[in-house]
Protein backbone atom coordinates (compact mmCIF):
# COMPACT_ATOMS: atom_id res chain seq x y z
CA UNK A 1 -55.87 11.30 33.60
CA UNK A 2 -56.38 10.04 30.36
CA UNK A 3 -59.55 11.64 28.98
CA UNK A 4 -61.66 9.11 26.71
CA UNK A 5 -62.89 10.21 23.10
CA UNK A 6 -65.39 8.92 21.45
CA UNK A 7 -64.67 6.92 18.52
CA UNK A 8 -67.12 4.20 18.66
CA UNK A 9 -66.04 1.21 16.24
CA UNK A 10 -64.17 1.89 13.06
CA UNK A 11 -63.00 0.43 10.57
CA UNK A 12 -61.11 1.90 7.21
CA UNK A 13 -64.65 1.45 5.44
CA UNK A 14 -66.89 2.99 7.79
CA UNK A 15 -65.48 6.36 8.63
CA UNK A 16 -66.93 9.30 8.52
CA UNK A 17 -64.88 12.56 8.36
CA UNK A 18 -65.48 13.30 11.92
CA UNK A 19 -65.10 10.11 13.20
CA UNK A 20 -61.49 9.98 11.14
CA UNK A 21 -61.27 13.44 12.63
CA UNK A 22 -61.36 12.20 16.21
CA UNK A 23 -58.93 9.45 15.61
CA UNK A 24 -56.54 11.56 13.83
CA UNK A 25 -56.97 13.97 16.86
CA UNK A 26 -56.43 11.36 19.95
CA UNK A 27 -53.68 9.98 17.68
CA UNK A 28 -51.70 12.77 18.25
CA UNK A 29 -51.79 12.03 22.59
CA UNK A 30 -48.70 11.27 24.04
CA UNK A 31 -45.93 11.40 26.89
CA UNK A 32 -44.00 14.26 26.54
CA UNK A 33 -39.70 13.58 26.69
CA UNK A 34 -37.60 15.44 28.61
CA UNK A 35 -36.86 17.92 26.04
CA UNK A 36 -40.43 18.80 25.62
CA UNK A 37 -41.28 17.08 22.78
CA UNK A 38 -44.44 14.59 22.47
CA UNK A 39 -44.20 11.13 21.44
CA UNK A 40 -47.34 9.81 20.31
CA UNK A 41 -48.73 6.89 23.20
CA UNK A 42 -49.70 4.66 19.86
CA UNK A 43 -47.56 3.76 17.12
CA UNK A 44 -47.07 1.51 14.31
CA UNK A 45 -44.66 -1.29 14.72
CA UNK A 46 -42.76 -2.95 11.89
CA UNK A 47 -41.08 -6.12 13.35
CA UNK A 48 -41.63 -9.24 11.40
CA UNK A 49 -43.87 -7.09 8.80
CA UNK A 50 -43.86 -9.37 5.92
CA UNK A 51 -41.65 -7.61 2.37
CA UNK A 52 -44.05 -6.45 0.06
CA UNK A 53 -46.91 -4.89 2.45
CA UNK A 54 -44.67 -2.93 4.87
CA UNK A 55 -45.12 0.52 2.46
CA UNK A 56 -48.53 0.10 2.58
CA UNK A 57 -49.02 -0.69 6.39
CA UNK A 58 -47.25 2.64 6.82
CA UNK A 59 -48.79 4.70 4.55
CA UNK A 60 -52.14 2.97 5.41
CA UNK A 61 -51.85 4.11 8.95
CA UNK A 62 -50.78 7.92 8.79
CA UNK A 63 -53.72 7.89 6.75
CA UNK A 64 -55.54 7.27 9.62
CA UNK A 65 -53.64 9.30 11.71
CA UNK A 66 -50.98 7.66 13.24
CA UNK A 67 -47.95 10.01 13.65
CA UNK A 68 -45.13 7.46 15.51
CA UNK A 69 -43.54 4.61 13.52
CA UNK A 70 -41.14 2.32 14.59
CA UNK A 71 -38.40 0.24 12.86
CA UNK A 72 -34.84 -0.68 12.75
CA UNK A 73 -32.20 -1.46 10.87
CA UNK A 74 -32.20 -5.20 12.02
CA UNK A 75 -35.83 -5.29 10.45
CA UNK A 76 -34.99 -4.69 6.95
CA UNK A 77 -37.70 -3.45 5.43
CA UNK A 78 -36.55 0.77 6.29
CA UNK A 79 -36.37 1.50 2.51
CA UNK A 80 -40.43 0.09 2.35
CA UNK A 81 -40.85 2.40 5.57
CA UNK A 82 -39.60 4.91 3.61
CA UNK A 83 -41.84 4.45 0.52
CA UNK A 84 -45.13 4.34 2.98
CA UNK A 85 -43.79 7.76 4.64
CA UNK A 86 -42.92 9.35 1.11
CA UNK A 87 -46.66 8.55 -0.01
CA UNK A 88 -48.35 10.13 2.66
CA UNK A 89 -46.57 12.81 2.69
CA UNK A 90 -47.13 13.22 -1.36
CA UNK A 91 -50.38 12.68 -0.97
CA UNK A 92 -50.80 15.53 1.66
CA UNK A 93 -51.61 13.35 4.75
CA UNK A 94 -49.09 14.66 6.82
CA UNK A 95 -45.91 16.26 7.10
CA UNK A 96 -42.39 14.88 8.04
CA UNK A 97 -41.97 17.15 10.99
CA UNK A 98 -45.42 15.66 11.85
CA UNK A 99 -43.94 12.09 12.38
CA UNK A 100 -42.00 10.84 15.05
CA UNK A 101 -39.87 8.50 13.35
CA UNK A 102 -37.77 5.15 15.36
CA UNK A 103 -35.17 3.17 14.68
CA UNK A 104 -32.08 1.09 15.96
CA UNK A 105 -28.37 1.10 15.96
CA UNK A 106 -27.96 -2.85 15.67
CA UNK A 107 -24.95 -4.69 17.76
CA UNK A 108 -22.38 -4.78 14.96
CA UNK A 109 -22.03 -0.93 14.64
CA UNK A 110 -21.26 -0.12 18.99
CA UNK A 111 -17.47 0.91 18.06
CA UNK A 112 -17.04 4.50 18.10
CA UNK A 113 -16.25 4.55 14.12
CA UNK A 114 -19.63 2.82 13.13
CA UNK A 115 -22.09 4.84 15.00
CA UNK A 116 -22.26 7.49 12.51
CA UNK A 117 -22.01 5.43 9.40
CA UNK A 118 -24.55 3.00 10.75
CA UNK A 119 -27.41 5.63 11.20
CA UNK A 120 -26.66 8.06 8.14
CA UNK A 121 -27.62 4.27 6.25
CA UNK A 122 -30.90 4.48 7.83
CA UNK A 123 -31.20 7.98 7.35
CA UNK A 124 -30.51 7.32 3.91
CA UNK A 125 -32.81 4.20 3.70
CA UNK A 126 -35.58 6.12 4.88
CA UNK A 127 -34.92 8.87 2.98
CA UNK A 128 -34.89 10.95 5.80
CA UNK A 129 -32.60 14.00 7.20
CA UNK A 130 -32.89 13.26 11.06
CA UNK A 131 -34.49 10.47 12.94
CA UNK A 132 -36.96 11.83 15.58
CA UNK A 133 -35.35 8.63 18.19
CA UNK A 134 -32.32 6.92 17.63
CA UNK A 135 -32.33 3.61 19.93
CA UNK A 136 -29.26 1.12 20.95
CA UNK A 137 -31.17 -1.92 19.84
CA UNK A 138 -29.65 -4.16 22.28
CA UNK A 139 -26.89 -4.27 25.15
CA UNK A 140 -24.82 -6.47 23.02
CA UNK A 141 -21.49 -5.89 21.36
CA UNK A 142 -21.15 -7.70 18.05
CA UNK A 143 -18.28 -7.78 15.80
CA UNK A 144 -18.49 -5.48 12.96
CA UNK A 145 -19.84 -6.83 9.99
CA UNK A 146 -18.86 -4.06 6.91
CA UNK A 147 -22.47 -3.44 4.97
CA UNK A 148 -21.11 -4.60 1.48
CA UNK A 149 -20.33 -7.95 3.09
CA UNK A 150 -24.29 -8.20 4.59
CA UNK A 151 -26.76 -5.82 5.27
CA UNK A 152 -28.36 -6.49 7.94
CA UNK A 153 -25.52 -8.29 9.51
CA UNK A 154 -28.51 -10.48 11.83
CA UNK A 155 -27.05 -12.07 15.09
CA UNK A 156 -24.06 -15.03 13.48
CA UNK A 157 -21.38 -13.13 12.17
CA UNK A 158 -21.09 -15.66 9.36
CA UNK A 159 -24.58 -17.80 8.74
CA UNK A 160 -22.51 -19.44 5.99
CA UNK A 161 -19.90 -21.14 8.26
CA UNK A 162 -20.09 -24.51 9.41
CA UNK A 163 -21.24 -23.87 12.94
CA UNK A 164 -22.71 -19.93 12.54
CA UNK A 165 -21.46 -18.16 15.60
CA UNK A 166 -22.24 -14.98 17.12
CA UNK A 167 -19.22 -13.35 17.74
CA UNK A 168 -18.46 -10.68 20.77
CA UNK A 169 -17.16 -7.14 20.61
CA UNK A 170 -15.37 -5.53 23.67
CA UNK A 171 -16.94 -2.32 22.84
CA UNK A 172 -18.18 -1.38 26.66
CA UNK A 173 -21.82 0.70 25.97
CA UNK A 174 -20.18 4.03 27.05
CA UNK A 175 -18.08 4.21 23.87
CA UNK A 176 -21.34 3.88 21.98
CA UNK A 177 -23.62 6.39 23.76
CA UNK A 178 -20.88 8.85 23.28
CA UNK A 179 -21.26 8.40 19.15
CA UNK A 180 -24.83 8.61 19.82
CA UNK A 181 -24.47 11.63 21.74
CA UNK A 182 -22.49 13.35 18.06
CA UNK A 183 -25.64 12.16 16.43
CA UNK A 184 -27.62 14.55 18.54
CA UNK A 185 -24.94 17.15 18.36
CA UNK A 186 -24.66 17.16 14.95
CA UNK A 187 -28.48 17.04 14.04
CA UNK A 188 -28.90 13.60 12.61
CA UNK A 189 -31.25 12.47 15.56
CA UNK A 190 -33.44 14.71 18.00
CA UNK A 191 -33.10 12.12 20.49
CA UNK A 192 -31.28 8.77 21.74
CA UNK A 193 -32.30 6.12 23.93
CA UNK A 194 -32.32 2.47 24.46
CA UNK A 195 -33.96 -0.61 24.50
CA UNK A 196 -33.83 -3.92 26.21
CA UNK A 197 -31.63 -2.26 29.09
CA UNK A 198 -32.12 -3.46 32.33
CA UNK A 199 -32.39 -1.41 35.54
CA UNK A 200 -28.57 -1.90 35.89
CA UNK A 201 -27.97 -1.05 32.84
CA UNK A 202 -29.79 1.87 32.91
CA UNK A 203 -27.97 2.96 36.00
CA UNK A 204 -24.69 2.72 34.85
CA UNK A 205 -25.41 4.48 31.66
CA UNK A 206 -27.35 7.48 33.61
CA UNK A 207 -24.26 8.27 35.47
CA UNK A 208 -21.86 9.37 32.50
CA UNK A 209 -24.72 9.80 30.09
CA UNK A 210 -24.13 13.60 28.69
CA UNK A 211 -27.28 13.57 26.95
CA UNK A 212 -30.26 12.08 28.51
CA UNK A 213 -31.85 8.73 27.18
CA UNK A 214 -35.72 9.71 26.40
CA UNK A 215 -36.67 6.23 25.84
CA UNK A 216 -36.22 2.76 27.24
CA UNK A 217 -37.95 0.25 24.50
CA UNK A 218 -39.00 -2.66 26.07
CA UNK A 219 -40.98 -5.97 26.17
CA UNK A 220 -43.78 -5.43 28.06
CA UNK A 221 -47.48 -6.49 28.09
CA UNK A 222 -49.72 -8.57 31.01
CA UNK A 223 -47.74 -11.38 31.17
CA UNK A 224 -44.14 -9.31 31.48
CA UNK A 225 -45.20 -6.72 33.44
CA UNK A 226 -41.80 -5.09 34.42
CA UNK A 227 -43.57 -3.17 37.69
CA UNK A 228 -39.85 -2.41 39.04
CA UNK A 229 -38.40 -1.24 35.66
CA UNK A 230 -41.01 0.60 34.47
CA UNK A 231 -40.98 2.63 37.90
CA UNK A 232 -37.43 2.96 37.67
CA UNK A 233 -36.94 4.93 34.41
CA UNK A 234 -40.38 7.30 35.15
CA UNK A 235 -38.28 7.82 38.38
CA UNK A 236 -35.24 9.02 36.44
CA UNK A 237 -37.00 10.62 33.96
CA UNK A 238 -36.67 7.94 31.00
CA UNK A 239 -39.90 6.90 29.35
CA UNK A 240 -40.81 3.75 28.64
CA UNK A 241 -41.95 2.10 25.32
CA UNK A 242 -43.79 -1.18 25.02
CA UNK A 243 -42.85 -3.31 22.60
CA UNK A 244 -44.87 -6.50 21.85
CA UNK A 245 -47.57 -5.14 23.78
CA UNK A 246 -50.10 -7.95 22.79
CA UNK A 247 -47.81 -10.56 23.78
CA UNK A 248 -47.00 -14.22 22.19
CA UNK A 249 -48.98 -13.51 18.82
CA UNK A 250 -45.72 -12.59 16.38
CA UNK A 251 -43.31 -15.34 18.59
CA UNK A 252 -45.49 -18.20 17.81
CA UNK A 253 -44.44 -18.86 14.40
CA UNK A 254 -40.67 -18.37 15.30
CA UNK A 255 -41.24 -21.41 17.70
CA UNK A 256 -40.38 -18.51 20.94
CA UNK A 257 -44.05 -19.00 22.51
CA UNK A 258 -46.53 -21.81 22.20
CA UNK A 259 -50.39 -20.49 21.25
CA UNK A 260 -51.16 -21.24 25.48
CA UNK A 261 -49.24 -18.33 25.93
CA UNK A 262 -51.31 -16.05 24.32
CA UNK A 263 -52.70 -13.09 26.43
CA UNK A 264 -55.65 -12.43 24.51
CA UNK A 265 -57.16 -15.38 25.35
CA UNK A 266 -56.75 -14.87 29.35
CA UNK A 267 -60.41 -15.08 30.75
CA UNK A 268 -59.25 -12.06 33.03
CA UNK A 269 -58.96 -9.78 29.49
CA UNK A 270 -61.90 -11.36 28.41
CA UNK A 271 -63.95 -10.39 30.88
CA UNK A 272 -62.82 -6.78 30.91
CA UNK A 273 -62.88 -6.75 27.43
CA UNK A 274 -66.57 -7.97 26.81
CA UNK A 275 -67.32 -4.86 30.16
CA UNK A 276 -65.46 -2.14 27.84
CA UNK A 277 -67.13 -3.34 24.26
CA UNK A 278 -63.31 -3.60 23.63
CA UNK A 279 -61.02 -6.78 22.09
CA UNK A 280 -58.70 -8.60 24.14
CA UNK A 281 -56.22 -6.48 21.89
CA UNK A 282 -57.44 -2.70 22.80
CA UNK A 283 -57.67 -3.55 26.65
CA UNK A 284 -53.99 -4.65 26.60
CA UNK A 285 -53.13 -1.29 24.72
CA UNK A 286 -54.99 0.62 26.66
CA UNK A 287 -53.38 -0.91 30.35
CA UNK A 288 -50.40 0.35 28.86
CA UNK A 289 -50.93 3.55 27.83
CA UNK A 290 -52.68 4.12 31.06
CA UNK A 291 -49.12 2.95 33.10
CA UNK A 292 -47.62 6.29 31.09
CA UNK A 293 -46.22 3.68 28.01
CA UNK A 294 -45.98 4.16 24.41
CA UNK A 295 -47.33 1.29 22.48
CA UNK A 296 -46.17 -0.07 19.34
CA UNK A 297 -48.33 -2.93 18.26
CA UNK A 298 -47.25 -4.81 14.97
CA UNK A 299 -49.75 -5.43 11.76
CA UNK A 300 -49.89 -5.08 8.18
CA UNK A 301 -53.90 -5.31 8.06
CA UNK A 302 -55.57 -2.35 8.03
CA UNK A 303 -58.43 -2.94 10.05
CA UNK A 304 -56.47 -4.04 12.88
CA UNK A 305 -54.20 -1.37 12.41
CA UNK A 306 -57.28 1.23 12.59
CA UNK A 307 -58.66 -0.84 15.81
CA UNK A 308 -55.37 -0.73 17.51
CA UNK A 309 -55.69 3.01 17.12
CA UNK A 310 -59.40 3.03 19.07
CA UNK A 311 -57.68 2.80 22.39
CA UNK A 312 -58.88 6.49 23.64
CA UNK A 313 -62.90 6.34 24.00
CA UNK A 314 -62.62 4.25 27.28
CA UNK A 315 -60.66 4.21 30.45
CA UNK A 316 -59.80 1.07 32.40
CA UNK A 317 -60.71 1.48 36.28
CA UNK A 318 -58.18 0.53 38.81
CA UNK A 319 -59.48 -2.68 39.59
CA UNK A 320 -59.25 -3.56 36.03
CA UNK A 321 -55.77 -2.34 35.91
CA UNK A 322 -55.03 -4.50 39.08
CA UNK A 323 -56.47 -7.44 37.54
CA UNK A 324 -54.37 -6.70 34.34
CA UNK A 325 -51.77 -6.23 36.20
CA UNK A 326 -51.96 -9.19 38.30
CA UNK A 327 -51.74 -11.65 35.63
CA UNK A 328 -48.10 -11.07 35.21
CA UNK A 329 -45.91 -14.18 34.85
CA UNK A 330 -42.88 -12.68 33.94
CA UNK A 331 -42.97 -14.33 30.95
CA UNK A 332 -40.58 -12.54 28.25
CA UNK A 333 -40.61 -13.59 24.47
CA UNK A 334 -37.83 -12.11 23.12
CA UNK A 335 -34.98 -13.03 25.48
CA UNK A 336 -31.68 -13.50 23.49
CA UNK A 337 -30.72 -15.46 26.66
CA UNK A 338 -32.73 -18.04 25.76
CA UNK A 339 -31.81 -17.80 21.35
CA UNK A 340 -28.51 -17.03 21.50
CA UNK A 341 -27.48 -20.56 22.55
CA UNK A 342 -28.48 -21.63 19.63
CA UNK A 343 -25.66 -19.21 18.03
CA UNK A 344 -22.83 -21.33 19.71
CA UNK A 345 -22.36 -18.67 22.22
CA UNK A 346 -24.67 -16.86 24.71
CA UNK A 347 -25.73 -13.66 26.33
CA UNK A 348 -28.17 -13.10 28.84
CA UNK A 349 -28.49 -10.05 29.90
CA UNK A 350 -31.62 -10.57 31.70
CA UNK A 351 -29.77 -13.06 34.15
């Protein structure tokens, strides 16, 4: 059960120290991994955070308690993460072993050889000695793209050709767990997982896996609601991550979703939203913390960064949940089935 605390309606400008006090504390809630450590349920996501504000965003929210931030390489803003985490911690707000830190290992860096090199450059970007969760972005083998040449390398292995193509590697995923697995061996990350993995996927990877995978990151929110995956990896022991928990918002502007597809808006979230004294936003949080998730909802503003944190002072009943639950459509954003055709090439590996 997931015990409410009271935390009213807060904003940066309104708290008082026991109302930042209470945040700070239910903040710190989470699943535990299989190794006994606890990932915080909320964290701050960095995806499409605009250059210039994503030091800020971070700092802004350890501030306010939030202990779990997520990146990646592919996002390129981990040197900005870095500045956020280096002023908190300056300014006393927290401590690194206090933060559960994300990121990626992006397509071009599966061989063997680039493992390594690929997350000592985030280590080094975010100025940090270990990463608390290292994550194979995607189930995609890219060819290697040297840093010096690009950094990030993005999907087309040259954007400056004629026709941009995104070009294959036959680097099969077992190679690259294995260099993840040296990562945990030799202390650079406290744990590995995945993200966007399938349930197939996720099979064949559990059955030569040497290390466990703590985390599967995906997609998921009340339009993609995954029931069969989701059940899947708490059945084998993998916890699941949500990412773009509030749906369409951060796809619209890339053309991926139209503004009808926007969750928020459903009068079923409405409705449970106006019972709850909640937004749209906290009620889809919330259903997903309450399925045993981790959320990592994307913003640069503070106040919606504090009110995606006030996601603990109410519980959803199971009929809500149901009705949450129901509205599924199986409607997934990021699908690089759908944008990689575009790359004069193609990979589904949701199909």
């Amino acid at each position: 059960r997931y015990r409410p605390v009271c935390t009213h309606s807060l904003t940066p400008s309104n708290y008082t120290a026991a109302m930042a006090s209470a945040v700070a504390a239910a903040l710190t809630k989470g699943i535990t991994l299989h190794t006994g450590t606890v990932m915080p349920f909320v964290g701050l996501g960095t995806w499409k955070a605009e250059k210039g504000v994503v030091a800020k965003a971070v700092e802004e929210a350890l501030r306010l308690g939030y202990r779990h931030i997520d990146c990646a390489c592919d996002y390129g803003n981990e040197q900005e993460v870095a500045e956020g985490i280096k002023a908190a911690i300056s300014a006393g707000v927290c401590k690194r072993a206090d933060i559960f830190v994300t990121t990626k290992l992006w397509n071009t860096y599966h061989a063997r050889e680039h493992v390594r090199p690929a997350c000592e450059r985030s280590l080094r970007d975010l100025g940090l000695d270990y990463i608390d969760l290292y994550l194979i972005h995607f189930p995609i083998s890219l060819k290697y793209v040297p840093f010096e040449t690009r950094y990030p390398p993005e999907w087309t292995h040259d954007p400056k050709a004629e026709k941009p193509r995104m070009e294959l590697a036959d680097v099969p995923i077992r190679e690259t767990w294995e260099a993840m697995e040296k990562l945990v061996d030799d202390g650079l990350a406290k744990h590995i997982g995945v993200s966007n993995f399938n349930c197939q996927s996720l099979m064949d990877l559990l059955k030569y896996a040497r290390i466990h995978p703590a985390v599967n990151q995906v997609e998921l929110h009340p339009y993609l609601v995954q029931e069969g995956l989701v059940e899947f990896c708490k059945s084998r022991n993998v916890s699941v991550t949500a990412y773009s928990p509030l749906g369409a918002g951060s796809y619209v502007s890339l053309k991926m979703a139209q503004p009808t597809d926007n969750v928020l808006h459903d009068p079923v979230m409405l409705a449970i939203a106006q019972k709850h004294h909640k937004s749209t936003a906290q009620v889809a949080l919330r259903w997903g913390i309450q399925r045993g998730c981790t959320v990592i909802p994307k913003s640069s503003q503070a106040e919606r960064i504090a009110a995606n944190s006030q996601v603990f002072d109410f519980e959803l009943s199971p009929e809500d949940m149901n009705a949450i639950s129901g509205l599924n459509r199986n409607r997934r954003f990021n699908d690089p089935g759908v944008y990689t055709r575009f790359m004069n090439n193609w990979y589904p590996i949701f199909d």
